[in-house]
Protein backbone atom coordinates (compact mmCIF):
# COMPACT_ATOMS: atom_id res chain seq x y z
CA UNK A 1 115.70 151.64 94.00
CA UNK A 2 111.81 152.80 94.37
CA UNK A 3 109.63 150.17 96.18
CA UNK A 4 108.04 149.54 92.63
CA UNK A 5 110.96 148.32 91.14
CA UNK A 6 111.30 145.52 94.09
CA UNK A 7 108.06 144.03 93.75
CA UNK A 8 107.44 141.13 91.33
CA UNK A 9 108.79 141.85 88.13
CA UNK A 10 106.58 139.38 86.38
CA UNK A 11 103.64 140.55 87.64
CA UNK A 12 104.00 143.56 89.78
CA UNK A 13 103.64 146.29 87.26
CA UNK A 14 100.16 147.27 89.12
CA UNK A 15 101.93 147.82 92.62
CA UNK A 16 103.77 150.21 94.31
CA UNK A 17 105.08 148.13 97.44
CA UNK A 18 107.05 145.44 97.84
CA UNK A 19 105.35 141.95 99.21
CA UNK A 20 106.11 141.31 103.00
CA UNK A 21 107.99 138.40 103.27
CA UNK A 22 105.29 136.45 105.40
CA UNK A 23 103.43 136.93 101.82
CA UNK A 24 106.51 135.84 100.04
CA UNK A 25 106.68 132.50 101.81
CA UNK A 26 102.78 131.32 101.81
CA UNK A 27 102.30 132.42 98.28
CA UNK A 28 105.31 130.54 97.23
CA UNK A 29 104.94 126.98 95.81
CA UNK A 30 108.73 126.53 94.10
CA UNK A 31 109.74 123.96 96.72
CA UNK A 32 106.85 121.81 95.61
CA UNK A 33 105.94 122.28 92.34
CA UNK A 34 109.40 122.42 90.84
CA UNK A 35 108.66 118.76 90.17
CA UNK A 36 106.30 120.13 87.52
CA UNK A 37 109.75 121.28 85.52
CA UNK A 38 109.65 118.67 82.66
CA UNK A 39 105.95 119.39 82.37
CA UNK A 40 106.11 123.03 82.07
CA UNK A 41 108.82 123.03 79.21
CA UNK A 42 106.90 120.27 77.60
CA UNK A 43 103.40 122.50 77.40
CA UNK A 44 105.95 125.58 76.32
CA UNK A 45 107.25 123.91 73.80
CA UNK A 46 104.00 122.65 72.20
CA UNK A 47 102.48 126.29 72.84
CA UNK A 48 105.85 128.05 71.22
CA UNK A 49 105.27 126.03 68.39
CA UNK A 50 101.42 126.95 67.73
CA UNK A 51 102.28 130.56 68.23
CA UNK A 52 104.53 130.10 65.51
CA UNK A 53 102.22 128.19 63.15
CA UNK A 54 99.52 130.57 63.71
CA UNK A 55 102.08 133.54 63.03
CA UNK A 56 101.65 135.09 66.69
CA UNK A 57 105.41 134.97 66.72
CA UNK A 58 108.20 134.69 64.55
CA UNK A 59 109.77 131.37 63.60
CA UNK A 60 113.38 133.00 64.72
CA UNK A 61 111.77 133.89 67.90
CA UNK A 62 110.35 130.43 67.64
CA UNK A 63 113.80 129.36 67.63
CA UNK A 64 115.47 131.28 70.10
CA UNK A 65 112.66 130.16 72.81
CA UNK A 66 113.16 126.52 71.40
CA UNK A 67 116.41 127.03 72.19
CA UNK A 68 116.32 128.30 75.83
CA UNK A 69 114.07 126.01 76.82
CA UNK A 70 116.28 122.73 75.69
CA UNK A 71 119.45 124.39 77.39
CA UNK A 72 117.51 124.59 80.75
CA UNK A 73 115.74 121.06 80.12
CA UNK A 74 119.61 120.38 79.94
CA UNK A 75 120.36 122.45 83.31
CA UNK A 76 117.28 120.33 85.56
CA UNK A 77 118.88 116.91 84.74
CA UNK A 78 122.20 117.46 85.39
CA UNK A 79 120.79 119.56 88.53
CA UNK A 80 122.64 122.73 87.55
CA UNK A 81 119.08 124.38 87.60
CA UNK A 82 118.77 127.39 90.14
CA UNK A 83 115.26 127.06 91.86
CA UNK A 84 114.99 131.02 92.86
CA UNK A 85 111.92 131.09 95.72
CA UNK A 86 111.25 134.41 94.98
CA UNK A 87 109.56 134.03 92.06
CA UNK A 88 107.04 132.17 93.56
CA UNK A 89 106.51 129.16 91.13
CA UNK A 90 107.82 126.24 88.46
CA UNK A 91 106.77 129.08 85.35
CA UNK A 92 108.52 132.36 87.09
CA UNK A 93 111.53 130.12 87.50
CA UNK A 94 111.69 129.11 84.15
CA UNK A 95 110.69 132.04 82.31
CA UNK A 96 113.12 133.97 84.33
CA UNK A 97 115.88 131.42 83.23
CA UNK A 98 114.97 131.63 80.00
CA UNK A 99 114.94 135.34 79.70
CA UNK A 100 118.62 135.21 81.21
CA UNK A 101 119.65 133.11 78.23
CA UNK A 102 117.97 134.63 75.57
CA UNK A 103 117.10 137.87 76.56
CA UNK A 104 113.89 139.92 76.21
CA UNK A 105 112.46 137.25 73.55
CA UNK A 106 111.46 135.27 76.39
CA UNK A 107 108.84 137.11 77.28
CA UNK A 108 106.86 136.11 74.54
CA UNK A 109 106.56 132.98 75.87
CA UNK A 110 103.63 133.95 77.83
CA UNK A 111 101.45 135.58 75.09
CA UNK A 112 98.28 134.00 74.76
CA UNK A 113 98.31 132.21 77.72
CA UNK A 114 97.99 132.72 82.06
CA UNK A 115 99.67 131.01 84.60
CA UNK A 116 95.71 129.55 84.94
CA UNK A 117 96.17 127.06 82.10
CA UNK A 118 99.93 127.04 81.89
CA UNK A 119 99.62 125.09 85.60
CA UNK A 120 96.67 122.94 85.26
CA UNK A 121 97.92 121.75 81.92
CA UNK A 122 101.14 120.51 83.56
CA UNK A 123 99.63 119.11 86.25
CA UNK A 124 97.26 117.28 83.95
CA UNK A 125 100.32 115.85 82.29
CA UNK A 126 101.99 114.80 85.38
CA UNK A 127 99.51 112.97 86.70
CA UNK A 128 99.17 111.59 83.56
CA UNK A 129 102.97 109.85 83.67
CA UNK A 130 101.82 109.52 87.13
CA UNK A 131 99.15 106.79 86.59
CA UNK A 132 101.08 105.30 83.76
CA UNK A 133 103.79 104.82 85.94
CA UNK A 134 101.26 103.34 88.92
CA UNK A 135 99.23 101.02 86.20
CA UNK A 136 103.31 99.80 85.53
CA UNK A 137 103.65 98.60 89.01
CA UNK A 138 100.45 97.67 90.17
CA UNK A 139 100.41 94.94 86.83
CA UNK A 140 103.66 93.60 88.43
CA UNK A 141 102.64 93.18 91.62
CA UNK A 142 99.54 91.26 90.20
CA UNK A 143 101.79 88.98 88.11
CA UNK A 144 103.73 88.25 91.73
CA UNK A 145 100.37 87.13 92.96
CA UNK A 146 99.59 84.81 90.11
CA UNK A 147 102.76 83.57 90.17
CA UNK A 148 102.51 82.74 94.43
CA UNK A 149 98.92 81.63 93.63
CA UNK A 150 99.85 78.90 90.83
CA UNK A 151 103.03 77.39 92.71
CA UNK A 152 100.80 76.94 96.05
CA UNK A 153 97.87 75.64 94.24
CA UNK A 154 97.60 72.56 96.55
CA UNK A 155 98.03 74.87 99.58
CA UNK A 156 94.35 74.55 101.71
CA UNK A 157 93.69 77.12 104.58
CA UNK A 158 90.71 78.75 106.61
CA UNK A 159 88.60 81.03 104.78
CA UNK A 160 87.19 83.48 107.37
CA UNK A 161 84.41 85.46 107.87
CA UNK A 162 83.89 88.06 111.39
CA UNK A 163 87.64 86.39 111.34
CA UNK A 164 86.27 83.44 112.81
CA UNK A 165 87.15 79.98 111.16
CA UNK A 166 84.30 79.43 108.21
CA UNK A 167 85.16 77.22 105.63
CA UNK A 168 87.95 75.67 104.05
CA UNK A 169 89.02 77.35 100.65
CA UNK A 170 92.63 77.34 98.56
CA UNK A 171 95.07 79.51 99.47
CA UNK A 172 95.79 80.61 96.30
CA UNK A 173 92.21 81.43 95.68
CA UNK A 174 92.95 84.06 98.26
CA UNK A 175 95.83 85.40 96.61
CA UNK A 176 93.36 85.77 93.37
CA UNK A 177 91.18 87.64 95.41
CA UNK A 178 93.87 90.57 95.63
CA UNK A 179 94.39 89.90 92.11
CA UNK A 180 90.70 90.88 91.37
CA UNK A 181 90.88 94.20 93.74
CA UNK A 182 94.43 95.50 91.86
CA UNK A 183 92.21 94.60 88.89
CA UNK A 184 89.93 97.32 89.80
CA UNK A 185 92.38 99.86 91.24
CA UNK A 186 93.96 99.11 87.44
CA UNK A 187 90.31 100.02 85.64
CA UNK A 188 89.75 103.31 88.20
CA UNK A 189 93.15 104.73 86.88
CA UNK A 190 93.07 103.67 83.82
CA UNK A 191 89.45 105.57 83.53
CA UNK A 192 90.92 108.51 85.49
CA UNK A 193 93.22 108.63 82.99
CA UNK A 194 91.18 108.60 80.04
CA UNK A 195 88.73 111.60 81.29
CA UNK A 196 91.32 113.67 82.21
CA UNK A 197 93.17 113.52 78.79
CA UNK A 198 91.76 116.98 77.74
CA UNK A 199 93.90 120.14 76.98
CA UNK A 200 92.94 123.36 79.31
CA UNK A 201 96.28 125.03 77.43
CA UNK A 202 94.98 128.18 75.66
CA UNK A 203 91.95 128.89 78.21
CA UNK A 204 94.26 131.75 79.64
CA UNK A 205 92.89 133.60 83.07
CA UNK A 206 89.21 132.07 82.39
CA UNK A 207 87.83 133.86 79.34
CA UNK A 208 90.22 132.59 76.68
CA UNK A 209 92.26 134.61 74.15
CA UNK A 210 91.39 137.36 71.45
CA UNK A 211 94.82 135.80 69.97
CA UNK A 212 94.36 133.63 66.96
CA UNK A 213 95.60 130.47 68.64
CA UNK A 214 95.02 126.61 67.59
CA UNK A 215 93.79 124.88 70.81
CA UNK A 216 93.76 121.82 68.96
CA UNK A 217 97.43 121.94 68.15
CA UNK A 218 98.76 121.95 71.07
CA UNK A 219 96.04 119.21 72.51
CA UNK A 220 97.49 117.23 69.87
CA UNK A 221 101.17 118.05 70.25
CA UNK A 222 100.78 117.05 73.98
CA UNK A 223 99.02 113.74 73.41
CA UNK A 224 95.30 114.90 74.63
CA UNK A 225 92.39 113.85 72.87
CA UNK A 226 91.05 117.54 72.30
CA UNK A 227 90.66 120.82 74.00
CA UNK A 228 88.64 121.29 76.79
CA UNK A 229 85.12 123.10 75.84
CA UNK A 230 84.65 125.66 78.18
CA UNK A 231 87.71 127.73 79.15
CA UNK A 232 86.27 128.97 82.61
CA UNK A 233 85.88 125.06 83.78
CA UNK A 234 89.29 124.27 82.22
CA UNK A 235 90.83 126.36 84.81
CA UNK A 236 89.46 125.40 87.88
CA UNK A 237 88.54 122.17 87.71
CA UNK A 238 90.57 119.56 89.56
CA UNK A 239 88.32 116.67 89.41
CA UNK A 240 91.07 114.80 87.88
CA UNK A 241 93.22 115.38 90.78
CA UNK A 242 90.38 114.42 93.06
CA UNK A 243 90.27 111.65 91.01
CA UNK A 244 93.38 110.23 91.35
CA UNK A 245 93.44 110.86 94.76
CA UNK A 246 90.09 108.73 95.14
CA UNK A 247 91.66 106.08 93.05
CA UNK A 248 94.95 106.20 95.00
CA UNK A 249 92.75 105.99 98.67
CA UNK A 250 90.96 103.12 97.17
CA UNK A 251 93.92 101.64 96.15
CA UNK A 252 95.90 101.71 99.98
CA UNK A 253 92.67 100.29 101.46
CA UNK A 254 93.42 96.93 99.89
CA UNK A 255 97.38 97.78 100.63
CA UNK A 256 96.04 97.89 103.96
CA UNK A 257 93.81 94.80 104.30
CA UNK A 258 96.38 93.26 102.56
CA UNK A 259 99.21 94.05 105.01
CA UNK A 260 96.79 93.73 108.39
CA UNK A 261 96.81 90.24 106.74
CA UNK A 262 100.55 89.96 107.03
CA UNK A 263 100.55 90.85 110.46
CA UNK A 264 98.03 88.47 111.29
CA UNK A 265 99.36 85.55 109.36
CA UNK A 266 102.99 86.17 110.49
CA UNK A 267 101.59 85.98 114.66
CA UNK A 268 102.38 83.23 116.95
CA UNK A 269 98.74 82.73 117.30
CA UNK A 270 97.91 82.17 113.23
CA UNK A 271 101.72 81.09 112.28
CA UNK A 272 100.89 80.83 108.65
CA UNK A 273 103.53 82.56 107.32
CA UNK A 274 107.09 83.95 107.76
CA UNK A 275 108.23 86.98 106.62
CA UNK A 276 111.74 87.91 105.28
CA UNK A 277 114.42 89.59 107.71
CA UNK A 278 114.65 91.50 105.28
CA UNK A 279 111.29 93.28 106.05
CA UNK A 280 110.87 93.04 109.51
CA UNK A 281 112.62 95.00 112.57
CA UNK A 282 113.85 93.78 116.25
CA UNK A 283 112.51 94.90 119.42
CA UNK A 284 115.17 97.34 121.46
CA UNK A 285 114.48 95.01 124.69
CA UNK A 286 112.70 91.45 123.60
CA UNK A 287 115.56 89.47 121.52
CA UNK A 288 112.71 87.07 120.49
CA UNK A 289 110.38 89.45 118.59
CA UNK A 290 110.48 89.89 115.07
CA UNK A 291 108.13 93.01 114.19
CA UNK A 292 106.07 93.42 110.53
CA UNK A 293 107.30 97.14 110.58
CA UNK A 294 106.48 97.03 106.49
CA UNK A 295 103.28 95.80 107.00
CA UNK A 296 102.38 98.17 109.92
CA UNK A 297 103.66 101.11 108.12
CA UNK A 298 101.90 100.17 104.80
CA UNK A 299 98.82 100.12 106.89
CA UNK A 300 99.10 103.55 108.84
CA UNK A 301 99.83 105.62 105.25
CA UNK A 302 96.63 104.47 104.35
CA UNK A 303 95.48 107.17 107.22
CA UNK A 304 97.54 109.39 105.48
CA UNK A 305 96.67 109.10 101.80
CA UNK A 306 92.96 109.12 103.13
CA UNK A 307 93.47 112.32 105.02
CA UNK A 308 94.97 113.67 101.90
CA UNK A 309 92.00 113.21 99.90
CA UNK A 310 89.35 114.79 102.14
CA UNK A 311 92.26 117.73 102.67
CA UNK A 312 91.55 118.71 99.02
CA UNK A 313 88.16 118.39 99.02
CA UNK A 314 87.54 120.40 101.65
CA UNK A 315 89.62 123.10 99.84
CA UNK A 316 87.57 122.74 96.54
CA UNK A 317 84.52 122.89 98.17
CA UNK A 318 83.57 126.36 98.77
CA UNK A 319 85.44 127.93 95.92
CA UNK A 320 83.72 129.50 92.96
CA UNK A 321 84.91 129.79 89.83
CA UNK A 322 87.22 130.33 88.06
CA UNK A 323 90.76 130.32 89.60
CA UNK A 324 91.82 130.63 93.01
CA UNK A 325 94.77 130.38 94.61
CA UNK A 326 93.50 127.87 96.91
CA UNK A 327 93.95 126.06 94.00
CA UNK A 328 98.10 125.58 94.58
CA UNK A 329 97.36 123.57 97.97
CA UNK A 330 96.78 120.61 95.33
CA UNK A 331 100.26 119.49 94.35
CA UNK A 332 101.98 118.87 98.00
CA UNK A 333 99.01 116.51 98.76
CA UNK A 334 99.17 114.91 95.15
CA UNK A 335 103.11 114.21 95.43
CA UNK A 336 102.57 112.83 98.72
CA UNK A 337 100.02 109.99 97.59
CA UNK A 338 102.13 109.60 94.76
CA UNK A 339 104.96 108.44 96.29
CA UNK A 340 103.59 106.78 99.16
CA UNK A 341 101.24 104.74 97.05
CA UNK A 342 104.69 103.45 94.62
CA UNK A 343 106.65 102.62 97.81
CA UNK A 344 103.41 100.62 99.66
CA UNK A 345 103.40 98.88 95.67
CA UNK A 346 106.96 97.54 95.63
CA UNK A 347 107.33 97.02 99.51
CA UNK A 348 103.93 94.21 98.82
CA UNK A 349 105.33 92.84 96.58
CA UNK A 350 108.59 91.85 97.99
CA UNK A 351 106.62 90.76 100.70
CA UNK A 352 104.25 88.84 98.53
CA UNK A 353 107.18 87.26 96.63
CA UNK A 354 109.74 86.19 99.54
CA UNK A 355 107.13 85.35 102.57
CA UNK A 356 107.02 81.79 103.44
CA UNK A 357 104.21 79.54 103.69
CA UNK A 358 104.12 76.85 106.76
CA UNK A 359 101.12 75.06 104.52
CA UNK A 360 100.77 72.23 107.93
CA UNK A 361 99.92 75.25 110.07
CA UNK A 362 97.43 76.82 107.41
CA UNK A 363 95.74 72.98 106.98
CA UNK A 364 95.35 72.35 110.85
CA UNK A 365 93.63 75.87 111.03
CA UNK A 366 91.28 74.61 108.08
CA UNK A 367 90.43 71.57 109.67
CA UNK A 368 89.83 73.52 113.11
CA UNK A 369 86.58 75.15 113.88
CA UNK A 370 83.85 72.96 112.72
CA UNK A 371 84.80 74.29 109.09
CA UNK A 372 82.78 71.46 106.85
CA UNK A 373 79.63 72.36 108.51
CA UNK A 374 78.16 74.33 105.83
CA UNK A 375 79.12 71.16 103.67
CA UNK A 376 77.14 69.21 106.44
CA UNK A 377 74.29 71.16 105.85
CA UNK A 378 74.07 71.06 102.17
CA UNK A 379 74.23 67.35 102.29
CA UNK A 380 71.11 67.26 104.31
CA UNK A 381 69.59 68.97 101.61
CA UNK A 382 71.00 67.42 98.84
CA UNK A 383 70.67 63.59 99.80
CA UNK A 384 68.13 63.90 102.58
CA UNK A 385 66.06 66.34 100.47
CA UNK A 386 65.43 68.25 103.93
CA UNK A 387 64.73 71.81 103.70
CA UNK A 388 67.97 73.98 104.29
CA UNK A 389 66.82 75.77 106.93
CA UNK A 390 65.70 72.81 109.05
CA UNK A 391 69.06 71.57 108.09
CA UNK A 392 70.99 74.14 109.42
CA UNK A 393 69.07 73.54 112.85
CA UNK A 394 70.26 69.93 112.86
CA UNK A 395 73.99 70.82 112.09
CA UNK A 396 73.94 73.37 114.87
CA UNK A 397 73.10 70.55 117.49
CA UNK A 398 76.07 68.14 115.89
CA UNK A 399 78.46 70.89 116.18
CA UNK A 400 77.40 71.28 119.46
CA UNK A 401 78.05 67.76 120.30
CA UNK A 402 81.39 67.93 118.81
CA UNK A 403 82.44 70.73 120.43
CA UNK A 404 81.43 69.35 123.95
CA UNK A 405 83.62 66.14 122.75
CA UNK A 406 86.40 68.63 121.84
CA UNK A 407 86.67 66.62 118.26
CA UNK A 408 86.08 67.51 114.97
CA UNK A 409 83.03 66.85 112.82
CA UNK A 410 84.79 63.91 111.13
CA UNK A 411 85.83 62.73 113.74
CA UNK A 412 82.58 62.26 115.13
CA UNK A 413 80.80 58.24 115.35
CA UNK A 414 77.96 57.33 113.38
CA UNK A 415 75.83 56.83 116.37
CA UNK A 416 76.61 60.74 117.23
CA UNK A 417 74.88 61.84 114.21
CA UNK A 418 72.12 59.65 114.27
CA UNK A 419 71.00 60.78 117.88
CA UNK A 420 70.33 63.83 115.60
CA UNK A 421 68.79 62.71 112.75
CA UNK A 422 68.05 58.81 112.18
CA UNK A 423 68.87 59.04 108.61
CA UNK A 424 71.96 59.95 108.55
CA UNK A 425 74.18 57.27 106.57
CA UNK A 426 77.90 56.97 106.69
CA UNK A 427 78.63 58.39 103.51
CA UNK A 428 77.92 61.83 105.36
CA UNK A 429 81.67 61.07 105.90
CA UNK A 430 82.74 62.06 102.49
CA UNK A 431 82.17 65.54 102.69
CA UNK A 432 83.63 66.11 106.18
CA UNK A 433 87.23 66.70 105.00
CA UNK A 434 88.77 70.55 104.09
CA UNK A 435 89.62 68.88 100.68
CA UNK A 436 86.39 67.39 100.04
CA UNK A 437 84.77 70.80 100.86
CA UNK A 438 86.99 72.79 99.01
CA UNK A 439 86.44 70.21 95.98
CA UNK A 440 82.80 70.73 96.69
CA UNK A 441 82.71 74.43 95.74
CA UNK A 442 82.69 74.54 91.87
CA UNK A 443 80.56 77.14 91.32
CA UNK A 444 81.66 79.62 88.81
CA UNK A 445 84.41 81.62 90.87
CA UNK A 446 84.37 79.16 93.63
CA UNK A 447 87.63 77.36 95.16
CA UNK A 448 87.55 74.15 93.79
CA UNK A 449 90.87 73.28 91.25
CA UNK A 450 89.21 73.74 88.17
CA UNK A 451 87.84 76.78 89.30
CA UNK A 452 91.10 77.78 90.21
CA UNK A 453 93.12 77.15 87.58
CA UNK A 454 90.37 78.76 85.24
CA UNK A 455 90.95 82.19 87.13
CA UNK A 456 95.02 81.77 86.94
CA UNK A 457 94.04 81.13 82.96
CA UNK A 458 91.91 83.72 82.76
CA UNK A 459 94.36 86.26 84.72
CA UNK A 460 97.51 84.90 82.25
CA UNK A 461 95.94 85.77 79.54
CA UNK A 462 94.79 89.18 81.09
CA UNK A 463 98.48 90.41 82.14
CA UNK A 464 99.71 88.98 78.90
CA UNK A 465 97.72 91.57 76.92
């Protein structure tokens, strides 16, 4: 057999040597992008059927192809499907199957189209399922949230800020607060997902076809909105996949603040909360220690989704266009946030839905740090009529008395506060407590219960729809 005749049939007509094997293995992607399979007999089978409507091909080839590709659609999920890595990719594979069923007929698969457009089109559809399948989750975790925020509605705890005590707030307004960030990781993939519903199929290398196709068939056929304009962009753009990376990053930093949380809350030192055994680990040598090993976890991949982003940016960003093979480092990265991101979704949420809350711990740690004196302050203003600023000088020096005393602000005598300021009255001592605080703040948004319950209202209503 002459050298010629072992190089790639599908494309090696041009050479006269066979590829090295070191070639072989970087320029194959079959290991990865075999879970493009579904995709790529998808965008054949809307692109069979537009070569037939246009009369490129022959409604019996039309039909032969048709049939090929159901019987190996058939083969991948009942996993008789033979991944060959010599052919390099997801489309050798199958067009290689295909012509084994069929015969020569199934190399008219390919006409009016290149591998360019054949992959970017799948791709586009699989992150497509992709985000519909993250939107899916991230909506349930939500509804966990609600549901933990409207059963501990009565729950009060320290609000922090520099995580030092600040001010007394609900616990479940907390919880709504992650409600509000999945909120916007929702909106970034849903918008993701809306610009990158365009069809590159029929674009071909970069220059489009001299073949009488109907781009707007197949857009239709594959559920896009329309054909993208401009055939050289449609190949080698991948600011959808940059996209969706950005969206996923986003996404694990609030996984991550969310599970640091955990860990803090479930400590001796804070004591909040309890987490199931379910999701924590032992120590090999200390029989005491129960170890967030979810949490941590959920926190490192954040490291790794991140690095996964600016990995594929830093490929895009010197390449011209149109196509380049750089191109194929995109999919290993994109499975890999992919999957991490649904595992960190359903892993919070168990933990959201089975931790326990010791609500005595979480008050004492509310009433703890001189928490009402912003509340102090305001009443100053508000039924002294002194200037805030001047009364956030006088609530420094009672804090400072209190701390000396090693009390709290309510607990501190009349006489104490009037050393400070002579007219100071005792019904300074209504605002003092977490719950009068919290009660205090019903500003649009703010923790008080109405305010409350008007977000869990708002955010019922929301997930209903």
């Amino acid at each position: 057999m002459s050298n010629k005749k072992k190089s790639n049939k599908m494309w090696g007509g041009r050479f006269s040597e066979k590829s090295t094997d070191l070639l072989t293995k970087i320029n194959s992607s079959i290991d990865i992008d075999k879970r493009l399979a579904f995709e790529d007999i998808l965008g054949s089978k809307a692109h069979v059927e537009m070569l037939a409507k246009t009369g490129i091909i022959t409604k019996k080839t039309k039909n032969e192809i048709l049939y090929g590709l159901k019987k190996i659609e058939k083969e991948l999920i009942s996993g008789d499907f033979i991944f060959n890595s010599g052919l390099e990719d997801i489309h050798m594979n199958i067009e290689a199957r295909l012509g084994e069923i069929i015969g020569p007929e199934a190399g008219r698969i390919h006409t009016a189209r290149s591998r360019n457009d054949q992959v970017v089109t799948d791709f586009r559809l699989w992150i497509r399922k992709a985000i519909e399948e993250i939107e899916a989750e991230l909506s349930k975790l939500q509804v966990s949230f609600l549901k933990k925020a409207e059963k501990n509605i009565e729950i009060v705890s320290p609000g922090y800020t520099h995580l030092q005590v600040a001010q007394p707030v609900r616990f479940s307004h907390h919880l709504l607060a992650y409600i509000e960030m999945f909120g916007r990781d929702l909106e970034r993939f849903k918008q993701t997902k809306e610009r990158l519903n365009e069809c590159p199929l029929g674009a071909a290398a970069l220059a489009g076809t001299s073949f009488p196709i109907d781009r707007f068939h197949t857009a239709k056929s594959l559920g896009f909105r329309y054909p993208m304009r401009n055939s050289m962009d449609a190949v080698s753009d991948r600011d959808f996949v940059l996209e969706f990376m950005s969206d996923s990053a986003i996404s694990m930093v609030h996984f991550s603040r969310l599970a640091e949380e955990f860990i803090l809350w479930g400590s001796v030192e804070f004591d909040f909360i309890s987490l199931p055994d379910s999701l924590v680990t032992g120590s090999s040598i200390m029989p005491q220690k129960k170890n967030p090993d979810a949490a941590e976890l959920i926190r490192a991949k954040t490291g790794r989704v991140n690095g996964a982003l600016l990995s594929l940016l830093t490929v895009m960003k010197g390449l011209p266009l149109a196509y380049a093979k750089d191109m194929q480092e995109d999919k290993e990265a994109v499975f890999d946030v992919f999957d991490t991101l649904i595992l960190v979704i359903k892993i919070s949420q168990e933990l959201i839905e089975n931790m326990k809350i010791k609500k005595e711990n979480m008050y004492n740690a509310a009433s703890n740090g001189f928490s009402t004196a912003t509340d102090l302050a305001d009443w100053f203003v508000r039924d002294l009529g002194i200037p805030f600023r001047d009364a956030h000088s006088l609530t420094g020096k009672i804090v400072e008395i209190a701390a000396k005393k090693n009390i709290k602000l309510n607990e501190l005598n009349l006489s104490d506060l009037t050393k400070v300021e002579p007219k100071i009255n005792k019904n300074v001592f209504k605002i003092l407590s977490p719950e009068k605080s919290i009660e205090s703040k019903n500003s649009f948004g703010g923790t008080a219960l109405r305010e409350i319950k008007r977000q869990i209202r708002f955010w019922k209503r929301k997930l209903n729809a």
